[in-house]
N, C-alpha and C. Protein backbone atom coordinates (compact mmCIF):
# COMPACT_ATOMS: atom_id res chain seq x y z
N UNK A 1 -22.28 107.50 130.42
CA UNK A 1 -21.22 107.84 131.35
C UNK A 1 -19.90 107.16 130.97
N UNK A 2 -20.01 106.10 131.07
CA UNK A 2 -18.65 104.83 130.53
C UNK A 2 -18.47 105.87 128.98
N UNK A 3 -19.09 105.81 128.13
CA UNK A 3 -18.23 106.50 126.57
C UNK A 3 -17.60 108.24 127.11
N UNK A 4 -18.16 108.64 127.87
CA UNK A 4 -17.69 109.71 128.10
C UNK A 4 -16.50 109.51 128.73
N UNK A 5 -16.21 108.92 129.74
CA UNK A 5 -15.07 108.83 130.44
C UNK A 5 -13.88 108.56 129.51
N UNK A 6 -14.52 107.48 128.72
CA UNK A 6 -13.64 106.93 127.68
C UNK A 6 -12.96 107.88 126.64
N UNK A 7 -14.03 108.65 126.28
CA UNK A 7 -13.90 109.84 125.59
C UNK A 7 -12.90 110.59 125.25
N UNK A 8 -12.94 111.27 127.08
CA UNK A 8 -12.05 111.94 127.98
C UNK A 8 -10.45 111.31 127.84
N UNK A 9 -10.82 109.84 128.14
CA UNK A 9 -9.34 109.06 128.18
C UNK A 9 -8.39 109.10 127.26
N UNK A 10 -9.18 109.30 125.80
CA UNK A 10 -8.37 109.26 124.86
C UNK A 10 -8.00 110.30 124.47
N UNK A 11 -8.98 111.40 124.35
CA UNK A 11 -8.42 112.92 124.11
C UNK A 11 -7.27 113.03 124.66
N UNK A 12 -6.89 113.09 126.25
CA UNK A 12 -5.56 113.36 127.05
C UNK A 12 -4.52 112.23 126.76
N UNK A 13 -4.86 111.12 125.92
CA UNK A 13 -4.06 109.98 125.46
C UNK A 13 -3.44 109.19 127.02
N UNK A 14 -4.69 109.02 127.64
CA UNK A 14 -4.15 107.70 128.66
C UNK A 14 -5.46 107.32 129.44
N UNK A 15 -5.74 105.97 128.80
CA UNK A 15 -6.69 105.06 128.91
C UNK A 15 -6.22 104.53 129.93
N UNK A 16 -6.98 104.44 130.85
CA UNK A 16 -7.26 103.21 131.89
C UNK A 16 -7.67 101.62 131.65
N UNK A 17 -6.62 100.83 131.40
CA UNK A 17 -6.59 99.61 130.76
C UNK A 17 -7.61 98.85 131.87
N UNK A 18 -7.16 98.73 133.02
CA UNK A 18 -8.24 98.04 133.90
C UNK A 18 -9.74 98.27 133.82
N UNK A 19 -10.04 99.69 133.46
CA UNK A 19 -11.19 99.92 134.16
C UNK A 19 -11.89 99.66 132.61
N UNK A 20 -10.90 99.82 131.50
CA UNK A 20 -11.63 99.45 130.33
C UNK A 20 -11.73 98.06 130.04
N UNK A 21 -11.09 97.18 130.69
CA UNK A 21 -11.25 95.63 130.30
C UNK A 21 -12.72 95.39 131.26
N UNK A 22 -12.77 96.16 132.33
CA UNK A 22 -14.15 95.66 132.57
C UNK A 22 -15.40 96.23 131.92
N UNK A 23 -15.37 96.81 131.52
CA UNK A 23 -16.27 98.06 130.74
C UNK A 23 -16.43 96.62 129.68
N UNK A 24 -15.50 96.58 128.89
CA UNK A 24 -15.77 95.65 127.62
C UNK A 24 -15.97 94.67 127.95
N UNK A 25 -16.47 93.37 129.40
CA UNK A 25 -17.35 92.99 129.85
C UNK A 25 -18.37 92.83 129.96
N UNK A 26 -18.26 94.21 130.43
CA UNK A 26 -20.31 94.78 130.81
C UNK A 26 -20.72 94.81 129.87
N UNK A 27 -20.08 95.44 128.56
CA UNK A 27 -20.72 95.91 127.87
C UNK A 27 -20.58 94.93 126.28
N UNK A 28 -20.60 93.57 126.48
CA UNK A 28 -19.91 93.39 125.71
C UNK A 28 -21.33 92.89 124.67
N UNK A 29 -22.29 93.20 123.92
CA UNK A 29 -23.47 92.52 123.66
C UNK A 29 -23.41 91.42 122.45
N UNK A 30 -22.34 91.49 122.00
CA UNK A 30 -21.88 90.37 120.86
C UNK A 30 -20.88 89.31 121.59
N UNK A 31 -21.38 89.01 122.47
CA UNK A 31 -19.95 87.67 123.26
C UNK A 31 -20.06 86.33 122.61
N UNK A 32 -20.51 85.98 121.74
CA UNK A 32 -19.88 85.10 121.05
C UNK A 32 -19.90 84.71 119.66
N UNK A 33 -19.74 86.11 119.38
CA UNK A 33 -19.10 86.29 117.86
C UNK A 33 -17.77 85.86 117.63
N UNK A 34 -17.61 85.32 116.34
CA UNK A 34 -16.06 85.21 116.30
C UNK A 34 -16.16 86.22 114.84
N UNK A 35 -14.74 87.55 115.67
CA UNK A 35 -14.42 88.52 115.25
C UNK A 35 -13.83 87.85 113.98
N UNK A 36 -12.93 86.81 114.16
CA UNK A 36 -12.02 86.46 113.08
C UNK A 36 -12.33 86.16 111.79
N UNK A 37 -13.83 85.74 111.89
CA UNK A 37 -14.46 85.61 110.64
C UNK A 37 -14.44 86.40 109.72
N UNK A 38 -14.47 87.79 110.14
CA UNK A 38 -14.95 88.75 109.88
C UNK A 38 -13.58 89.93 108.67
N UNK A 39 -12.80 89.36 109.22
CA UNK A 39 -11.35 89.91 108.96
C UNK A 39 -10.73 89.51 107.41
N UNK A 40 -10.16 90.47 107.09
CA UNK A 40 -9.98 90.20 105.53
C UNK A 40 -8.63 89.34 105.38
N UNK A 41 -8.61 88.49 104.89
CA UNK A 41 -7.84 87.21 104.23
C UNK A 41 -6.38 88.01 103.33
């Protein structure tokens, strides 16, 4: 349901910033990765 909505959001080009900062919360299953590692130099 959440990727669909999301889906939706972007096709018409306007994301719901609130409702997606909680989404990436819920859903977040890597919370304490550090992204930065990861990133090219």
């Amino acid at each position: 349901m959440r990727f669909n909505k999301l889906y939706e959001d972007v096709k018409i080009g306007k994301v719901d910033s609130g409702w997606l900062e909680k989404v990436e919360l819920m859903d977040n299953i890597f919370p304490n990765i550090n992204y930065r590692a990861y990133r090219p130099m």
